[in-house]
Each structure stands twice: as structure tokens, then as C-alpha cells.
Protein backbone atom coordinates (compact mmCIF):
# COMPACT_ATOMS: atom_id res chain seq x y z
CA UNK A 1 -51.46 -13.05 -2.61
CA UNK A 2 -50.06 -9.98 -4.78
CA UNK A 3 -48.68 -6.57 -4.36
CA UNK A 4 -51.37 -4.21 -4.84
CA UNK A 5 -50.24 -0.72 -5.20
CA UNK A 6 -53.61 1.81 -5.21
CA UNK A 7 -52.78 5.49 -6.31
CA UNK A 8 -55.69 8.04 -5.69
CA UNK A 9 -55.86 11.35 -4.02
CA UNK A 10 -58.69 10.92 -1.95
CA UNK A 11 -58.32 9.69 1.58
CA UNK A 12 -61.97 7.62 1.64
CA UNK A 13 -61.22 6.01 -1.80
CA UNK A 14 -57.67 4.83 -0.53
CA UNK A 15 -59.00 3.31 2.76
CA UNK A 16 -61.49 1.58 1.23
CA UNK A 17 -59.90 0.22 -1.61
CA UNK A 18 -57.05 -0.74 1.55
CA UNK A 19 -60.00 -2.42 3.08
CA UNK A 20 -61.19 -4.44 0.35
CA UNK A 21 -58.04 -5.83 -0.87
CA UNK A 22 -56.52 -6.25 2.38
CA UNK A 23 -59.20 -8.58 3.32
CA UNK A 24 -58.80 -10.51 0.03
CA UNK A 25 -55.37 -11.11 1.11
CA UNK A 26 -53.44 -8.91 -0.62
CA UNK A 27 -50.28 -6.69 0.35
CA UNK A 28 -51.84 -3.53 -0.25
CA UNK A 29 -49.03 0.15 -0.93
CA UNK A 30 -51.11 3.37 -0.97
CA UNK A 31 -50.27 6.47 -2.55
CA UNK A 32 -52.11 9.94 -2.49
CA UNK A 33 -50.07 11.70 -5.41
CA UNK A 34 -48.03 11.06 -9.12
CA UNK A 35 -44.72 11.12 -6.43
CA UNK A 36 -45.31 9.01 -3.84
CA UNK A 37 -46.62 6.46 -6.75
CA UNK A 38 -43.16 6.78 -8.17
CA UNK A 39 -41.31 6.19 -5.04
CA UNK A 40 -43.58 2.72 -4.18
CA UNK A 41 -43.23 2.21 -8.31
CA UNK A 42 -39.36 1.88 -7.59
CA UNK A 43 -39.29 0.24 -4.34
CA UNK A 44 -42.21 -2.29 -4.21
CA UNK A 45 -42.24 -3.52 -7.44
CA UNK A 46 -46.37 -4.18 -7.44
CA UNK A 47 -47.60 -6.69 -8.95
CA UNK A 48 -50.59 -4.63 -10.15
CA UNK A 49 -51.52 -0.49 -9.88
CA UNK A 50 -55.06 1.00 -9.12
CA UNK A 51 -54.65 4.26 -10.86
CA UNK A 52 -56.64 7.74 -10.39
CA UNK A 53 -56.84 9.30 -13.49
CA UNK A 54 -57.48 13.31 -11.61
CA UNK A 55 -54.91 14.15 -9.39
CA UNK A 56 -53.52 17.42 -7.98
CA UNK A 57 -49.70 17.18 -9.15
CA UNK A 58 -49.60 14.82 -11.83
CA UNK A 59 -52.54 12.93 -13.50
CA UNK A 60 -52.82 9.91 -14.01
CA UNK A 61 -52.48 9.26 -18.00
CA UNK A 62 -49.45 11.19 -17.85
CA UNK A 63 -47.72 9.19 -15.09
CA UNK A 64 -48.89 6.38 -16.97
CA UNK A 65 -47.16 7.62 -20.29
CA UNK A 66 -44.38 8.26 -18.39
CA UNK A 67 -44.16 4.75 -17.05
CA UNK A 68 -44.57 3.31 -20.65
CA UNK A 69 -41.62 5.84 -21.99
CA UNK A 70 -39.14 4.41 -19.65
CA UNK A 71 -40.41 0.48 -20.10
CA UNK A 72 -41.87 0.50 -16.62
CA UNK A 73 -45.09 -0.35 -17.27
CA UNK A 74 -44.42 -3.54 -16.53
CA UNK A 75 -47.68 -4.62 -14.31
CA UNK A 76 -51.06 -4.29 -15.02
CA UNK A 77 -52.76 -1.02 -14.48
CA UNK A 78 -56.25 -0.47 -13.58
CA UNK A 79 -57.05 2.85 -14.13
CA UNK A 80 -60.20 5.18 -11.82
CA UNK A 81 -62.11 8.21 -12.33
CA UNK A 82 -65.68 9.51 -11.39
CA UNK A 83 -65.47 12.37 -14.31
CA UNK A 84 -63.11 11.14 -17.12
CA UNK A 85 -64.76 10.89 -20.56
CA UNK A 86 -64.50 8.47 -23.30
CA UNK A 87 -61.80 9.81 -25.01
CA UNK A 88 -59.44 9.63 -21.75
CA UNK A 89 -60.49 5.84 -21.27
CA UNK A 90 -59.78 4.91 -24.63
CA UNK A 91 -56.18 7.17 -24.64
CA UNK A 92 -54.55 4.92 -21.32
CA UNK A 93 -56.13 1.80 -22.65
CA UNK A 94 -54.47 2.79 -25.88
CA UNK A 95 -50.89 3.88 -23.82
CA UNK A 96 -51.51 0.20 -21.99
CA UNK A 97 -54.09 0.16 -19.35
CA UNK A 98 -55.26 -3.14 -18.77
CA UNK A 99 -58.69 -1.25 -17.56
CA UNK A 100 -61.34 1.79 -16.82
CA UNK A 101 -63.18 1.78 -13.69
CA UNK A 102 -65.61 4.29 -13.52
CA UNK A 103 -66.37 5.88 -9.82
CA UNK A 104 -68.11 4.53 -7.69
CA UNK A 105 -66.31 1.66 -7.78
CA UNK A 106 -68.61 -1.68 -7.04
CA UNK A 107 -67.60 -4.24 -5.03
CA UNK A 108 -67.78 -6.71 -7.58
CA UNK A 109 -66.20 -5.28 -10.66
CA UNK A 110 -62.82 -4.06 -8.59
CA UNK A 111 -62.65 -7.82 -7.39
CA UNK A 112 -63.49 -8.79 -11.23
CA UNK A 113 -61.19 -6.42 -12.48
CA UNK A 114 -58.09 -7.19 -9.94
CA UNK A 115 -58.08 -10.84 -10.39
CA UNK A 116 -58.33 -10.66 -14.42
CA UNK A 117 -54.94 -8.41 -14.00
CA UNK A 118 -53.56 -10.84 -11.74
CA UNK A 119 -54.07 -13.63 -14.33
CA UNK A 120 -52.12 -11.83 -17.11
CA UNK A 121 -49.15 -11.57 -14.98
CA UNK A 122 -46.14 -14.17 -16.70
CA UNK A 123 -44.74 -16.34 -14.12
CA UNK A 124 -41.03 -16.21 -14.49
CA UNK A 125 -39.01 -18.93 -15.57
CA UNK A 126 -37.86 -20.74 -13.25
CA UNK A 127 -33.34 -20.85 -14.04
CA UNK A 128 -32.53 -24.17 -16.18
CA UNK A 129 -30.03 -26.38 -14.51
CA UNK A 130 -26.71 -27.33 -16.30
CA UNK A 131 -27.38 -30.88 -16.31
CA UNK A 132 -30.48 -33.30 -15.54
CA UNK A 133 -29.84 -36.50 -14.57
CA UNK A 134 -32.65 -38.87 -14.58
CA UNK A 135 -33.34 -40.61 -11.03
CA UNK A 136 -35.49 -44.05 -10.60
CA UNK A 137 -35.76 -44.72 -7.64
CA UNK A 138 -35.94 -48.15 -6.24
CA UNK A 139 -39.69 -49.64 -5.86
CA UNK A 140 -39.02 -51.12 -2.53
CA UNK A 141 -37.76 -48.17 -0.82
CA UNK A 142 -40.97 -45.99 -1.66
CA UNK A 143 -43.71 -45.88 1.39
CA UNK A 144 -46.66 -47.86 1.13
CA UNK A 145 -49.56 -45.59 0.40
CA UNK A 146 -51.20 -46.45 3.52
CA UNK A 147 -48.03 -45.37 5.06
CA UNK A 148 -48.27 -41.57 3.69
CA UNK A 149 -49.73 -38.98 5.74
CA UNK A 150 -51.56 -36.36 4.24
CA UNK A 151 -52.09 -32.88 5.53
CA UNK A 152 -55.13 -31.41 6.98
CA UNK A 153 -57.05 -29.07 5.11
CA UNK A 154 -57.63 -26.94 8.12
CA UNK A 155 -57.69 -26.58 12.19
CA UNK A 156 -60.49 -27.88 13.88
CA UNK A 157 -61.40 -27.73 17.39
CA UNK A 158 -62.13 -30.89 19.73
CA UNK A 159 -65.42 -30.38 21.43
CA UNK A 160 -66.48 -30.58 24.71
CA UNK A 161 -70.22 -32.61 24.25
CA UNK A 162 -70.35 -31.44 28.22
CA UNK A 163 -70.98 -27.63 27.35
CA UNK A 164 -74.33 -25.97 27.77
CA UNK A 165 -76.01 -25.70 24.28
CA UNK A 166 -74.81 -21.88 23.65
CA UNK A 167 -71.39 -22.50 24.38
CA UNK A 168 -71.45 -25.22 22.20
CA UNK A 169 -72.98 -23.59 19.39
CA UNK A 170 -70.65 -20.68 19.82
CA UNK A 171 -67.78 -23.33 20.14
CA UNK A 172 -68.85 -24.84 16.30
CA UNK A 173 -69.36 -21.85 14.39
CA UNK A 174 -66.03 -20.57 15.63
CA UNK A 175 -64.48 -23.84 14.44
CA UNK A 176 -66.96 -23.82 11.39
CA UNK A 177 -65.74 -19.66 10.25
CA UNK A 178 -62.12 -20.61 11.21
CA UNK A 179 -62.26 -23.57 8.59
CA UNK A 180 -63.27 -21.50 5.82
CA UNK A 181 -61.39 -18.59 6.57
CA UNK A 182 -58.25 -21.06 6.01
CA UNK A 183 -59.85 -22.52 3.21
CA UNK A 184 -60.47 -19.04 1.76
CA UNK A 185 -57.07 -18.14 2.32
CA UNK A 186 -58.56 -15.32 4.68
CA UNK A 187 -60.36 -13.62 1.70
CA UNK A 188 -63.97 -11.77 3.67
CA UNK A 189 -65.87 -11.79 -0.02
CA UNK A 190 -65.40 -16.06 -0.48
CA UNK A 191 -66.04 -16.87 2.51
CA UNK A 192 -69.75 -14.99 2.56
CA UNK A 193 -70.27 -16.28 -0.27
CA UNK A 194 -69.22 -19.85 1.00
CA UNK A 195 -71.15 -19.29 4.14
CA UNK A 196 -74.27 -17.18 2.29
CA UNK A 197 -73.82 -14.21 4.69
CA UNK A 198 -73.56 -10.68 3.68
CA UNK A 199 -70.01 -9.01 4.65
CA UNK A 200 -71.75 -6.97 7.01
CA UNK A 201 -73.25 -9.67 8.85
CA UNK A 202 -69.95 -11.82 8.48
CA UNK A 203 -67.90 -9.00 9.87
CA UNK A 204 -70.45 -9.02 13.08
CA UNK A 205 -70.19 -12.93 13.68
CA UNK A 206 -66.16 -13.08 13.31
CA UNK A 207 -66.28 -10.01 15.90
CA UNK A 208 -68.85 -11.62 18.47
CA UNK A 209 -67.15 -14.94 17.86
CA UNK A 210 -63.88 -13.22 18.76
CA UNK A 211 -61.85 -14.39 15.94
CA UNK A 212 -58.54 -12.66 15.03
CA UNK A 213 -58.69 -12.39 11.35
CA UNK A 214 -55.30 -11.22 11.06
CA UNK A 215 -54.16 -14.58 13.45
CA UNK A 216 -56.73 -16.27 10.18
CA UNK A 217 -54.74 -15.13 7.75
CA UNK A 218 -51.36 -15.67 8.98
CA UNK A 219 -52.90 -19.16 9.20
CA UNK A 220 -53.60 -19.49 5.66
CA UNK A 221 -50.33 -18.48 4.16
């Protein structure tokens, strides 16, 4: 799960982008103008930016440059645009854009795209301590391994065998989405794929099912 900050001026392109991510799991900021991207810049600290090249105060390449003058560009940046030529790509790739996505954005290059940002994020070290001290324990104070108790891999219901047939079918493929929705770490686009549904479809079983995504995801973390 990241902090996904999208900055873009139009009102469909942020709620879908919102959308997308949100389902994938991410914490999603959005920001309509060069200012408010600032503000969430400071504040959130994302972990990666979705960034409109054309916008009405400040575009942008320039916010970018602005970011890269004060050493702030310090997270990937994905930058958007339906009408930006060449030249512009290659000038924020050159300033540090990790990428160009040209409008409209498919479904599977933004997921492409975000994830391949995500991966070039540095973890940071983790604080040495002062000293190490070597600890063995002693052999016959470790449990048995019959004795260790692993942890399930996900919630599954107990079944009543009494139901009529349609409850009971509706009974397993709630159990059966609410397993890979844990699995999937509440991400909409893996679990189609594990399931071979289209989103659409997906979105229309979880609904008639009556599963609470967002009670899914909480799940997951």
C-alpha cells in the first residue's frame, strides 16, 4: 500500500484515477491545481505523483522543475497529458520524470506504470544498533514443530450443508470472493483476474453478494 498523490485539473480524470487506485489499495491525495499539489507535496509526503502536464495556474513541467530546484523531487513522478508533444515528454523525463502517459489513460498501463514507480522507491535503512550480541538459544527450550501454529491465510465461513441449494451457493461464493479479496490484499484488478471475471461483472457479484469491500480491505492490512 503507497501514498498516491494524483494532480490533474479535470474532475472525471481525478475520480477515476481515485477509483482505480483506491481499489488497488492505495491511499490515494487528489489535487486539481500546481497549489493544492504543493500543499499535499509538503504535508503527505507521497510515495509517488500522477502529474497533468496542462493546467490552468501552473503546468505541470514547471512545477516539476520547481520540485527538482529545491531537491524535492524525491518520489517518482508519472507525468499525463492528452495534447503534449514529443518534445514536452522528452523535457520532464529529462528534468526526472520517471514516465509519459498519454490520455486516455488504459487501465493497464497506469497499473503498469504505478507499480514500476513503486519498485524504484529505496527502502530506508533501517538505524544500526550500538552493539549486537549474538544469542543461541538453548535447543530444548525451542517448540516442537508440531507444536507451532501457523496462521490462516484467510477467513472462511462454516457451512450449513442444511441450506436450500441457492443459499448455499450464495453462502460459498461469498466465502470463495472474501478469500481472494484477502489474498489480493483488496486489489478489484487481481482478484478478476484470479477469479476470470471482468471488473464490471466482479463489481455486480461483490454488490449482490453484499460484501463490504471497504470491511475487505481493512481485513487485508
Amino acid at each position: 500500500m503507497a501514498n498516491i498523490l494524483v494532480v490533474d485539473d479535470e474532475l472525471g480524470i481525478r475520480e477515476l484515477l481515485f477509483e482505480i487506485l483506491n481499489d488497488e489499495g492505495h491511499a490515494v491525495e487528489l489535487a486539481e491545481n500546481a497549489a493544492q499539489a504543493r500543499a499535499l507535496r509538503e504535508r503527505q509526503r507521497p510515495d509517488l505523483v500522477l502529474l497533468d502536464i496542462w493546467m490552468p495556474d501552473t503546468d505541470g513541467v514547471t512545477l516539476l522543475k520547481e520540485w527538482s530546484a529545491a531537491g524535492q523531487l524525491t518520489m517518482p513522478v508519472i507525468m499525463m497529458s492528452g495534447h503534449a508533444t514529443i518534445d514536452t515528454a522528452v523535457e520532464a523525463t529529462r528534468i526526472g520524470a520517471m514516465a509519459f502517459l498519454e490520455k486516455p489513460i488504459t487501465l493497464q498501463k497506469l497499473l503498469q506504470s504505478v507499480a514500476q514507480g513503486l519498485d524504484k522507491l529505496v527502502a530506508r535503512p533501517a538505524p544500526a544498533p550500538a552493539s549486537v550480541v549474538a544469542v543461541v538459544p538453548d535447543a530444548e527450550l525451542l517448540p516442537s514443530p508440531e507444536s507451532v501454529l501457523l496462521p490462516e491465510r484467510a477467513p472462511v465461513s462454516q457451512f450449513d450443508f442444511d441450506l436450500p441449494l441457492r443459499e448455499a451457493r450464495d453462502a460459498f461464493e461469498r466465502a470463495y470472493f472474501e478469500f481472494h479479496l484477502v489474498q489480493e490484499h483488496g486489489s478489484m484488478t487481481r482478484v478478476a483476474e484470479k477469479t476470470g471475471l471482468e471488473r464490471t461483472h466482479l463489481y455486480r457479484k461483490l454488490k449482490q453478494l453484499g460484501i463490504d469491500l471497504s470491511k475487505t480491505k481493512r481485513n487485508a492490512m
